[in-house]
PDB file of N, CA and C in Angstrom:
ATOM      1  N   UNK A   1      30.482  46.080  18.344  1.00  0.00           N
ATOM      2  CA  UNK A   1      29.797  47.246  18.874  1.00  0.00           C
ATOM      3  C   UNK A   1      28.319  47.145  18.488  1.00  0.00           C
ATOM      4  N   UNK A   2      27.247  47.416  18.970  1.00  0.00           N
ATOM      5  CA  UNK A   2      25.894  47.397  19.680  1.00  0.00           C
ATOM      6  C   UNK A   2      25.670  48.628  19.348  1.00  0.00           C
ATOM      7  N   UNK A   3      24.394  48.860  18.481  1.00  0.00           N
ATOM      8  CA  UNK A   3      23.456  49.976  18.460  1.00  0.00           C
ATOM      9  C   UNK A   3      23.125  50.716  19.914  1.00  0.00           C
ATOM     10  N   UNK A   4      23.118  49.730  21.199  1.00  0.00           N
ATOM     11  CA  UNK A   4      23.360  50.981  22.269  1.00  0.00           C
ATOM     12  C   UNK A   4      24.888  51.603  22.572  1.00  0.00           C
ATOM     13  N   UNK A   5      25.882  50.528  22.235  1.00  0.00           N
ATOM     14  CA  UNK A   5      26.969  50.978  22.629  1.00  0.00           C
ATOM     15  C   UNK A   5      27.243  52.346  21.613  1.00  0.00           C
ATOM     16  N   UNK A   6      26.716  52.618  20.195  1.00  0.00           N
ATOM     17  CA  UNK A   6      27.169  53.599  19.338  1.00  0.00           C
ATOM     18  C   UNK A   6      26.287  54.850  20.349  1.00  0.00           C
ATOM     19  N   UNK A   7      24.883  54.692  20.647  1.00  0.00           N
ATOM     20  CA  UNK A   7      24.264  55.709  20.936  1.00  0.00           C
ATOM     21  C   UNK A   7      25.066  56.141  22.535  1.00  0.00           C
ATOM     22  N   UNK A   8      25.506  55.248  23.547  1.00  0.00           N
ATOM     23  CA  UNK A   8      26.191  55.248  24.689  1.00  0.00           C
ATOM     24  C   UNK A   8      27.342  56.567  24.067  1.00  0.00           C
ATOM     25  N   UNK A   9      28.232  56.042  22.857  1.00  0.00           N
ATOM     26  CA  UNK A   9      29.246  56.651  22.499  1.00  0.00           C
ATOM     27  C   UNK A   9      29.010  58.221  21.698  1.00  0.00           C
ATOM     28  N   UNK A  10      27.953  58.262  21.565  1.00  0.00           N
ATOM     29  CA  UNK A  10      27.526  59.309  20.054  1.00  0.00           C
ATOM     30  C   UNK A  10      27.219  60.682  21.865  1.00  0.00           C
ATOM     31  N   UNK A  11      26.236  60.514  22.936  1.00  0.00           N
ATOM     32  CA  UNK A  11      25.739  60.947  23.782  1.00  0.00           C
ATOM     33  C   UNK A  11      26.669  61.107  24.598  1.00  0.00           C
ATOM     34  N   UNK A  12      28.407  60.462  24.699  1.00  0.00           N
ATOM     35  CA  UNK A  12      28.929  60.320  25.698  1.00  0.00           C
ATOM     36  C   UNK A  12      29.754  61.709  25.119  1.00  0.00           C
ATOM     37  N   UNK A  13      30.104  61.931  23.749  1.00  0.00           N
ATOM     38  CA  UNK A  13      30.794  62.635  22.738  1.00  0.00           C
ATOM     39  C   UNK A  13      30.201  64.262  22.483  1.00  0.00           C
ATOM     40  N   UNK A  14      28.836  64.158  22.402  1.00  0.00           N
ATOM     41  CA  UNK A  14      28.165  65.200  21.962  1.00  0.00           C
ATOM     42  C   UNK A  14      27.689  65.876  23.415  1.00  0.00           C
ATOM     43  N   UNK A  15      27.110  65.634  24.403  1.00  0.00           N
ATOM     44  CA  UNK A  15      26.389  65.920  25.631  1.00  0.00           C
ATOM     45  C   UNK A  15      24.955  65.747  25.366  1.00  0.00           C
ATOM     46  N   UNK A  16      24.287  65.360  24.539  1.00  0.00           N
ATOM     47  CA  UNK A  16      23.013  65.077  23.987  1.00  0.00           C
ATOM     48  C   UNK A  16      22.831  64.236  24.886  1.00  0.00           C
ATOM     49  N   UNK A  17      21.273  64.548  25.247  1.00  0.00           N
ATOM     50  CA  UNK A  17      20.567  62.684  25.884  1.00  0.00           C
ATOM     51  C   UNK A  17      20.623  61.726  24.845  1.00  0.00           C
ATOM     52  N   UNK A  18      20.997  60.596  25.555  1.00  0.00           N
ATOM     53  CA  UNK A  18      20.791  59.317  25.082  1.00  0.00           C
ATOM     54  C   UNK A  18      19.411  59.242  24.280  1.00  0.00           C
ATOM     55  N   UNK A  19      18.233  59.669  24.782  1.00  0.00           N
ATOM     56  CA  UNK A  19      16.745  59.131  24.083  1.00  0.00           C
ATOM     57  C   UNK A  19      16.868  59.766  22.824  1.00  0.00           C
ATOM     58  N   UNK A  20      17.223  60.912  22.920  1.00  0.00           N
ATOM     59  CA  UNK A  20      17.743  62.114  21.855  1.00  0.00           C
ATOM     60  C   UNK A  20      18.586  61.460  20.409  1.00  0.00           C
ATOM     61  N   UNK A  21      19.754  61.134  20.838  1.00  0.00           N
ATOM     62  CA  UNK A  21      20.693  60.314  20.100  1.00  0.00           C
ATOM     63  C   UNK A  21      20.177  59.145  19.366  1.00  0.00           C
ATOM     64  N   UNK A  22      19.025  58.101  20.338  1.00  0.00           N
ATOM     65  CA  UNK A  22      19.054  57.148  19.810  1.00  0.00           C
ATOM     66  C   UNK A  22      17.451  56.889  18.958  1.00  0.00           C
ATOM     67  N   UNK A  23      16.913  58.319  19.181  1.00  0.00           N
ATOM     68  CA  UNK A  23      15.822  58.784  17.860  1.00  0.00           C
ATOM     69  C   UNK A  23      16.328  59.403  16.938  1.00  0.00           C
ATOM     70  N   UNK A  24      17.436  59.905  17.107  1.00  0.00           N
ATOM     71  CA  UNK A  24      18.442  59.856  15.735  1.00  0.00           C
ATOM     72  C   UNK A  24      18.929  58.561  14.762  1.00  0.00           C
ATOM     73  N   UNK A  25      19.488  57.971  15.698  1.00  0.00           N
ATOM     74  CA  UNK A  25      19.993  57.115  14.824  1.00  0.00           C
ATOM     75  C   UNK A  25      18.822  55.989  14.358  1.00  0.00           C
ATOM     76  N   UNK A  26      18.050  55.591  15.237  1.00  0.00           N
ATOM     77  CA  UNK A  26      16.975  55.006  14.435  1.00  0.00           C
ATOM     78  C   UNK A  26      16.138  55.787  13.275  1.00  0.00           C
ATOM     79  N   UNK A  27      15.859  57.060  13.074  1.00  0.00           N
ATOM     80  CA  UNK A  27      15.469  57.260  12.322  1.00  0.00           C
ATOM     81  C   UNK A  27      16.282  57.659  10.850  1.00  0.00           C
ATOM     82  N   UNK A  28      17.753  57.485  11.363  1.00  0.00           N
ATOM     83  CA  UNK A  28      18.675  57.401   9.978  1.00  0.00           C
ATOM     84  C   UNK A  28      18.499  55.880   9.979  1.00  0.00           C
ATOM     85  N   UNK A  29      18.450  54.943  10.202  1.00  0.00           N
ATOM     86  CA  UNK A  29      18.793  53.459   9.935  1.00  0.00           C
ATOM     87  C   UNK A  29      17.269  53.499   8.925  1.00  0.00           C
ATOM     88  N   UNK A  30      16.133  54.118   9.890  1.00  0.00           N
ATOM     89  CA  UNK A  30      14.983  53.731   9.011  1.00  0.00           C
ATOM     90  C   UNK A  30      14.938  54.141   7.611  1.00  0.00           C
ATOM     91  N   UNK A  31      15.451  55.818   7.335  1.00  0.00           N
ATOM     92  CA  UNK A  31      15.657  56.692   6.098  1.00  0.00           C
ATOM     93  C   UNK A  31      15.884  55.347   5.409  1.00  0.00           C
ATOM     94  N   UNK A  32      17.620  55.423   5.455  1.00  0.00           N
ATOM     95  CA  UNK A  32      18.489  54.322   4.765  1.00  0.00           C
ATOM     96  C   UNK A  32      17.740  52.871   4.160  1.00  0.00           C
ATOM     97  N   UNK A  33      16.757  52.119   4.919  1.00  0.00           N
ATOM     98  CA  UNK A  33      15.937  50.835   4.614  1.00  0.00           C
ATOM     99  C   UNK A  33      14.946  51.507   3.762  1.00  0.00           C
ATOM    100  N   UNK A  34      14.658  52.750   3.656  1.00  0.00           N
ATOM    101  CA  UNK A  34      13.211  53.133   3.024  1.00  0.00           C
ATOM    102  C   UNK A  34      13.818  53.275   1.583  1.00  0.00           C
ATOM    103  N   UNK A  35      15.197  53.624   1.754  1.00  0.00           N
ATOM    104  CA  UNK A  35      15.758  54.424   0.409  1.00  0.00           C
ATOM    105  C   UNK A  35      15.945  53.021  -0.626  1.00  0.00           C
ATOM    106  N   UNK A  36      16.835  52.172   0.521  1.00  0.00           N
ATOM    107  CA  UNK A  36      16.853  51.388  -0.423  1.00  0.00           C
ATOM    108  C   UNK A  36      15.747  50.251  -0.287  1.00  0.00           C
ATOM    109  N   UNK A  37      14.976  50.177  -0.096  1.00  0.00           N
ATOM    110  CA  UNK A  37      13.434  49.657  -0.529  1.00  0.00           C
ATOM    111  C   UNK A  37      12.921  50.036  -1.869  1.00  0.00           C
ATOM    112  N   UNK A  38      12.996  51.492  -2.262  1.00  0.00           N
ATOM    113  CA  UNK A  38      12.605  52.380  -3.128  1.00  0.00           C
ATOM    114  C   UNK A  38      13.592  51.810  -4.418  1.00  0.00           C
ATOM    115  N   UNK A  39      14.963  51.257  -3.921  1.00  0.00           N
ATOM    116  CA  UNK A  39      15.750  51.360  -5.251  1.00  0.00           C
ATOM    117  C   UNK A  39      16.724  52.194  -5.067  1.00  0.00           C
ATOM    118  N   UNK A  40      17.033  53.411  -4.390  1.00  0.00           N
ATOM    119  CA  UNK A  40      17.649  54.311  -4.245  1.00  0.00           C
ATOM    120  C   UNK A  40      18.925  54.089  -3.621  1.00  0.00           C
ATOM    121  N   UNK A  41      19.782  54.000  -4.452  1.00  0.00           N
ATOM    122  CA  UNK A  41      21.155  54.044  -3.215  1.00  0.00           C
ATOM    123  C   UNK A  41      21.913  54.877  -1.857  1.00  0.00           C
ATOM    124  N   UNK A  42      22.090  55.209  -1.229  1.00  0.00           N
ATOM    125  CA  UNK A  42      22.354  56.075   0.154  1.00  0.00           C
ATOM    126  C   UNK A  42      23.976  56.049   0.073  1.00  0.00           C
ATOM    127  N   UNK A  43      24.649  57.417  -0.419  1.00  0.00           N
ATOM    128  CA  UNK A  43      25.862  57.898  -0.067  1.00  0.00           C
ATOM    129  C   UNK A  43      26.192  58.809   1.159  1.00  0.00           C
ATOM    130  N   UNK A  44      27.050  57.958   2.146  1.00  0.00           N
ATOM    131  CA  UNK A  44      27.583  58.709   2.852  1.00  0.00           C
ATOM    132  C   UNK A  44      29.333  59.766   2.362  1.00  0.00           C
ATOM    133  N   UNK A  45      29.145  60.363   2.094  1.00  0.00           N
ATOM    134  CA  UNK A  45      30.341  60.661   2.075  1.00  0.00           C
ATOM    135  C   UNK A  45      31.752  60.718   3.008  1.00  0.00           C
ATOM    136  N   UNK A  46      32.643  59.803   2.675  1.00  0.00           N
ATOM    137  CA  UNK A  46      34.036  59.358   3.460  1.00  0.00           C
ATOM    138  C   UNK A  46      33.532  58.387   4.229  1.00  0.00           C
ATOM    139  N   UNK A  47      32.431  57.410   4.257  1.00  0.00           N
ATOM    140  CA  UNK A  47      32.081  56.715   5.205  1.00  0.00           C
ATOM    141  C   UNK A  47      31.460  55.152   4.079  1.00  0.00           C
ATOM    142  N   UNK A  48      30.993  55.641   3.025  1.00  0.00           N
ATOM    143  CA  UNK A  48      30.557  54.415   2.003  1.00  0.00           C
ATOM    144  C   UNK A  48      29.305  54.551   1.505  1.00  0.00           C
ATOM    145  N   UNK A  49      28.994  53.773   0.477  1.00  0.00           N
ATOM    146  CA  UNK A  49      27.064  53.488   0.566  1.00  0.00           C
ATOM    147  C   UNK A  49      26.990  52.319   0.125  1.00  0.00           C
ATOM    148  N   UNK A  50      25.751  52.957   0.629  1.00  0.00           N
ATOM    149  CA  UNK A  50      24.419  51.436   0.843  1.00  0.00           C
ATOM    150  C   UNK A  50      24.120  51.054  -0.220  1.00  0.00           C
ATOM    151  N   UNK A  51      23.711  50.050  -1.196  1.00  0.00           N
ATOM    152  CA  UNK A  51      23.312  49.805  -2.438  1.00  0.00           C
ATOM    153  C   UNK A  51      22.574  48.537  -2.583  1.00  0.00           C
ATOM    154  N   UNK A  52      22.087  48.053  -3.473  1.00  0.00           N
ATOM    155  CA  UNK A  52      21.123  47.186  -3.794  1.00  0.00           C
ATOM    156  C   UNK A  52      22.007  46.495  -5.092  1.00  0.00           C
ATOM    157  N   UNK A  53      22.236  45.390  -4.809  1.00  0.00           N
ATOM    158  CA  UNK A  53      22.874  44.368  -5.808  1.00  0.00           C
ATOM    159  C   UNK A  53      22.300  43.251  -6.173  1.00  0.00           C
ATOM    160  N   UNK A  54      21.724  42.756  -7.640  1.00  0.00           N
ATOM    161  CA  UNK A  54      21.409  42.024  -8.209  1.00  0.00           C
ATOM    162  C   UNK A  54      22.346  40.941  -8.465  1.00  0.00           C
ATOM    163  N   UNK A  55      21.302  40.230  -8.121  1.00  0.00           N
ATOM    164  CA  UNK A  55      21.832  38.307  -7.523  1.00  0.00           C
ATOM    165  C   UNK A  55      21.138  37.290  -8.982  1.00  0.00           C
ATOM    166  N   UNK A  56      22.262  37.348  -9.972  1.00  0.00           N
ATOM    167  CA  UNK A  56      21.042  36.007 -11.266  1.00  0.00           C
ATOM    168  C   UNK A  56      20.166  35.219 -10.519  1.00  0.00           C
ATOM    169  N   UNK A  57      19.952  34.615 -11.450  1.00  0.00           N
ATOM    170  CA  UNK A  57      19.301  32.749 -11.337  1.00  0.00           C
ATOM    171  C   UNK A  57      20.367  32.093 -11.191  1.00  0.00           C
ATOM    172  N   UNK A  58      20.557  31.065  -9.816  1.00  0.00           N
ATOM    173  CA  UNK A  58      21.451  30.024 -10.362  1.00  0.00           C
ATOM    174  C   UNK A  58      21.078  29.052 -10.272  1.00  0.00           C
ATOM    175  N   UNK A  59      22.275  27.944 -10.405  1.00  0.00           N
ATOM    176  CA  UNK A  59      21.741  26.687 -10.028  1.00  0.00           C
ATOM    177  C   UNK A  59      22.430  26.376  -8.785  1.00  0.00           C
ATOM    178  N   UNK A  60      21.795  25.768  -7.789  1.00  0.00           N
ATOM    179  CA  UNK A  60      22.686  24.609  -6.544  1.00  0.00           C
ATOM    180  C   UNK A  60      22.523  23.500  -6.264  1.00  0.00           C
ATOM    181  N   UNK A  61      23.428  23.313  -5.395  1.00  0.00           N
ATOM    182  CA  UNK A  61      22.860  21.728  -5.279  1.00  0.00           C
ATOM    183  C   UNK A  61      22.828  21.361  -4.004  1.00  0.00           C
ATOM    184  N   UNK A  62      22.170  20.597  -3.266  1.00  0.00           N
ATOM    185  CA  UNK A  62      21.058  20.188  -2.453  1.00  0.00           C
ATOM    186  C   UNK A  62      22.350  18.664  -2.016  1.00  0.00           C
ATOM    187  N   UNK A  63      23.510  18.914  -1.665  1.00  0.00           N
ATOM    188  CA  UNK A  63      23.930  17.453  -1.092  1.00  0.00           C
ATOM    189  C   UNK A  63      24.254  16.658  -0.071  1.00  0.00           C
ATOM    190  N   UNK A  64      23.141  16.788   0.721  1.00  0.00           N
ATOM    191  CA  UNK A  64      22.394  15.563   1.285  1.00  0.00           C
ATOM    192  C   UNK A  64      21.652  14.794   0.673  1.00  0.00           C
ATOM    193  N   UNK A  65      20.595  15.212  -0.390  1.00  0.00           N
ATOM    194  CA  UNK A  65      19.852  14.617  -1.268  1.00  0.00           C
ATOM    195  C   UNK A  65      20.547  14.554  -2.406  1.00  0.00           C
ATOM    196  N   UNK A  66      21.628  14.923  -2.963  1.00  0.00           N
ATOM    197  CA  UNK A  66      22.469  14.955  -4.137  1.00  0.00           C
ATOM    198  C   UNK A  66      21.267  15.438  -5.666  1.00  0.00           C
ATOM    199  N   UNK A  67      20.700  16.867  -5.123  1.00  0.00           N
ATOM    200  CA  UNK A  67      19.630  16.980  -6.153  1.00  0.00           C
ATOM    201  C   UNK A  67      20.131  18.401  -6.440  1.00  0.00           C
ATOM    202  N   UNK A  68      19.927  19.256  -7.183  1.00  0.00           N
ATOM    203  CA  UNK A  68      19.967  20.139  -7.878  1.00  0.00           C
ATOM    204  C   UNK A  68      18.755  21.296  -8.094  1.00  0.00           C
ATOM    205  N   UNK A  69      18.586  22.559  -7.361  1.00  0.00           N
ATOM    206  CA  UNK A  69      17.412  23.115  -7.515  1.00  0.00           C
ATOM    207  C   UNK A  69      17.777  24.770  -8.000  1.00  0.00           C
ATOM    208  N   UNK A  70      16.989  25.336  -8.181  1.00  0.00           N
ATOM    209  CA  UNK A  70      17.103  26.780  -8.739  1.00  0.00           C
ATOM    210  C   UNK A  70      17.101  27.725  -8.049  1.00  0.00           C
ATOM    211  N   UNK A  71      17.810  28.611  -7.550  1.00  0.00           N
ATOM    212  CA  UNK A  71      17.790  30.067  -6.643  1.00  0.00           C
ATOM    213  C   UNK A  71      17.384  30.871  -7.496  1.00  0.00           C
ATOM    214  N   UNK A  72      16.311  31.237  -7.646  1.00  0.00           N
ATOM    215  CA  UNK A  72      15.912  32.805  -8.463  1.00  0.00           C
ATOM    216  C   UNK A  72      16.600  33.831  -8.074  1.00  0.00           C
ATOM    217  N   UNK A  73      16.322  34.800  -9.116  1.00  0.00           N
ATOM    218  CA  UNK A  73      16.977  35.973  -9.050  1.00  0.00           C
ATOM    219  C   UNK A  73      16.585  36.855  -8.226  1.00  0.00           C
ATOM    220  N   UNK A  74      17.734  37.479  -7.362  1.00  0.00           N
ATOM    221  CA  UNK A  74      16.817  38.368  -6.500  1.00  0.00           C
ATOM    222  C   UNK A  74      18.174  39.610  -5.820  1.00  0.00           C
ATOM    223  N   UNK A  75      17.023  40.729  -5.250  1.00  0.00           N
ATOM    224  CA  UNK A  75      18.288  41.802  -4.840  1.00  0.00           C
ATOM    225  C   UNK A  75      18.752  41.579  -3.306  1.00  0.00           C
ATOM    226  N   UNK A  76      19.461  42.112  -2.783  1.00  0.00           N
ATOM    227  CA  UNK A  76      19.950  42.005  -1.918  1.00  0.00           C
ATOM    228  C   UNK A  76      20.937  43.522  -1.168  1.00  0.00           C
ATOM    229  N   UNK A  77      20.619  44.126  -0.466  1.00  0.00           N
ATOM    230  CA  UNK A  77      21.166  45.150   0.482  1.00  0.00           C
ATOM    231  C   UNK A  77      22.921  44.824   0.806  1.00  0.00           C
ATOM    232  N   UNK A  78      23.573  45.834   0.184  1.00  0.00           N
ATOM    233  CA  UNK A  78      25.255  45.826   0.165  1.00  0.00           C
ATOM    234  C   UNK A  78      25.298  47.496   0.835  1.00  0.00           C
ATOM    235  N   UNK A  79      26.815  46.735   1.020  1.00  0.00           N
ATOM    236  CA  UNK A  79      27.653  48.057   1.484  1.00  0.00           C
ATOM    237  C   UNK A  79      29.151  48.067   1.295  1.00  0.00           C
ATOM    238  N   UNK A  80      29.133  49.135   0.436  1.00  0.00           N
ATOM    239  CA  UNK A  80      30.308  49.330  -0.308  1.00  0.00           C
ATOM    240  C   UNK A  80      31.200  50.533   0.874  1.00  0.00           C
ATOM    241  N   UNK A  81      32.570  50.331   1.364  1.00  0.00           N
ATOM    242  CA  UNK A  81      33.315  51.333   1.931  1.00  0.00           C
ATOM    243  C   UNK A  81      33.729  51.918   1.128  1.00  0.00           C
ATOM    244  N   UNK A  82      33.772  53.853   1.737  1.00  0.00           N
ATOM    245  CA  UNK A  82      34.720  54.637   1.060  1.00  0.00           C
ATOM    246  C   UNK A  82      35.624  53.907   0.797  1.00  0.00           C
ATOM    247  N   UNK A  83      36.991  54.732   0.010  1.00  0.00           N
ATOM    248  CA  UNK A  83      38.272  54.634   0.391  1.00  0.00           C
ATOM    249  C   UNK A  83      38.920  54.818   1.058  1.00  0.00           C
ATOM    250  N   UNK A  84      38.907  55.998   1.960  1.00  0.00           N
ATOM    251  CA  UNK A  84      39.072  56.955   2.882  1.00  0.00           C
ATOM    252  C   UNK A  84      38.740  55.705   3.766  1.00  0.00           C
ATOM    253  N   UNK A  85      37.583  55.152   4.312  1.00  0.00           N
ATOM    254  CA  UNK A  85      37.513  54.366   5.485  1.00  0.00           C
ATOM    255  C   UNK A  85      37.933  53.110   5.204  1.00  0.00           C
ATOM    256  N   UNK A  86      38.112  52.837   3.680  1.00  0.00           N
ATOM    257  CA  UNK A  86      39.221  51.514   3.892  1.00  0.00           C
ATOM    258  C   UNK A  86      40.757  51.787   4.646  1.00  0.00           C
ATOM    259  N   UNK A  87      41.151  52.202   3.600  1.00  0.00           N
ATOM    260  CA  UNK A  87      42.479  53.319   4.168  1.00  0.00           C
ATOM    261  C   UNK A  87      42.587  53.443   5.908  1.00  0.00           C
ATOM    262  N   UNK A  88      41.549  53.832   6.649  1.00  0.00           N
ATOM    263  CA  UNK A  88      42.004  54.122   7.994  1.00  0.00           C
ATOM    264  C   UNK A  88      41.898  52.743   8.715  1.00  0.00           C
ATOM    265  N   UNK A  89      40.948  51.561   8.514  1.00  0.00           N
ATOM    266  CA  UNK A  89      41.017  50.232   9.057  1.00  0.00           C
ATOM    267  C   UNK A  89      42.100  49.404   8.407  1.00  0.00           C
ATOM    268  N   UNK A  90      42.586  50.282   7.594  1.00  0.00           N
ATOM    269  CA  UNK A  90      43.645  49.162   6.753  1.00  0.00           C
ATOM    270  C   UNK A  90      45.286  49.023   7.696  1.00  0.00           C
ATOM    271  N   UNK A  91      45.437  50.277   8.211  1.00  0.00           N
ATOM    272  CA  UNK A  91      46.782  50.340   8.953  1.00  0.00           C
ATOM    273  C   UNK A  91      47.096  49.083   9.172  1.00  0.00           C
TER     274      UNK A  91
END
């Protein structure tokens, strides 16, 4: 499913215009990137959140060249599901 197909579905559901709907949802997607830019985690409730997860230093290795180099440490944008919405995709 497609960011138009959700707004197609959100407008098809509500009677809202589409342009309406889909300056909604872009401006929740943007909230959400700002929050966690900031550090801030984003709870939806019964639906999951957004979080920021710290990645060490490691080491890898490079084998084509059979060499060995360093991945620094760095964060990275997660998403953790409720339970509730594990539970209903789980059937």
């Amino acid at each position: 499913m497609t960011k138009a197909d959700i707004v197609n579905e959100v407008a098809k559901s509500t009677g809202i215009e589409k342009t309406a709907v889909q300056t909604v949802i872009e401006a929740s997607m943007e909230s959400i990137k700002e929050s966690l830019a900031k550090g801030e985690p984003v709870y939806l409730r019964g639906f999951g959140s957004f979080i920021i997860k710290h990645r060490a230093e490691k080491a890898a290795r490079n084998i084509t060249r059979n060499t060995t180099m360093t991945i620094p440490a760095h964060d990275i944008p997660a998403f953790k599901p409720a339970k509730v919405f594990v539970a209903s995709v789980k059937k």
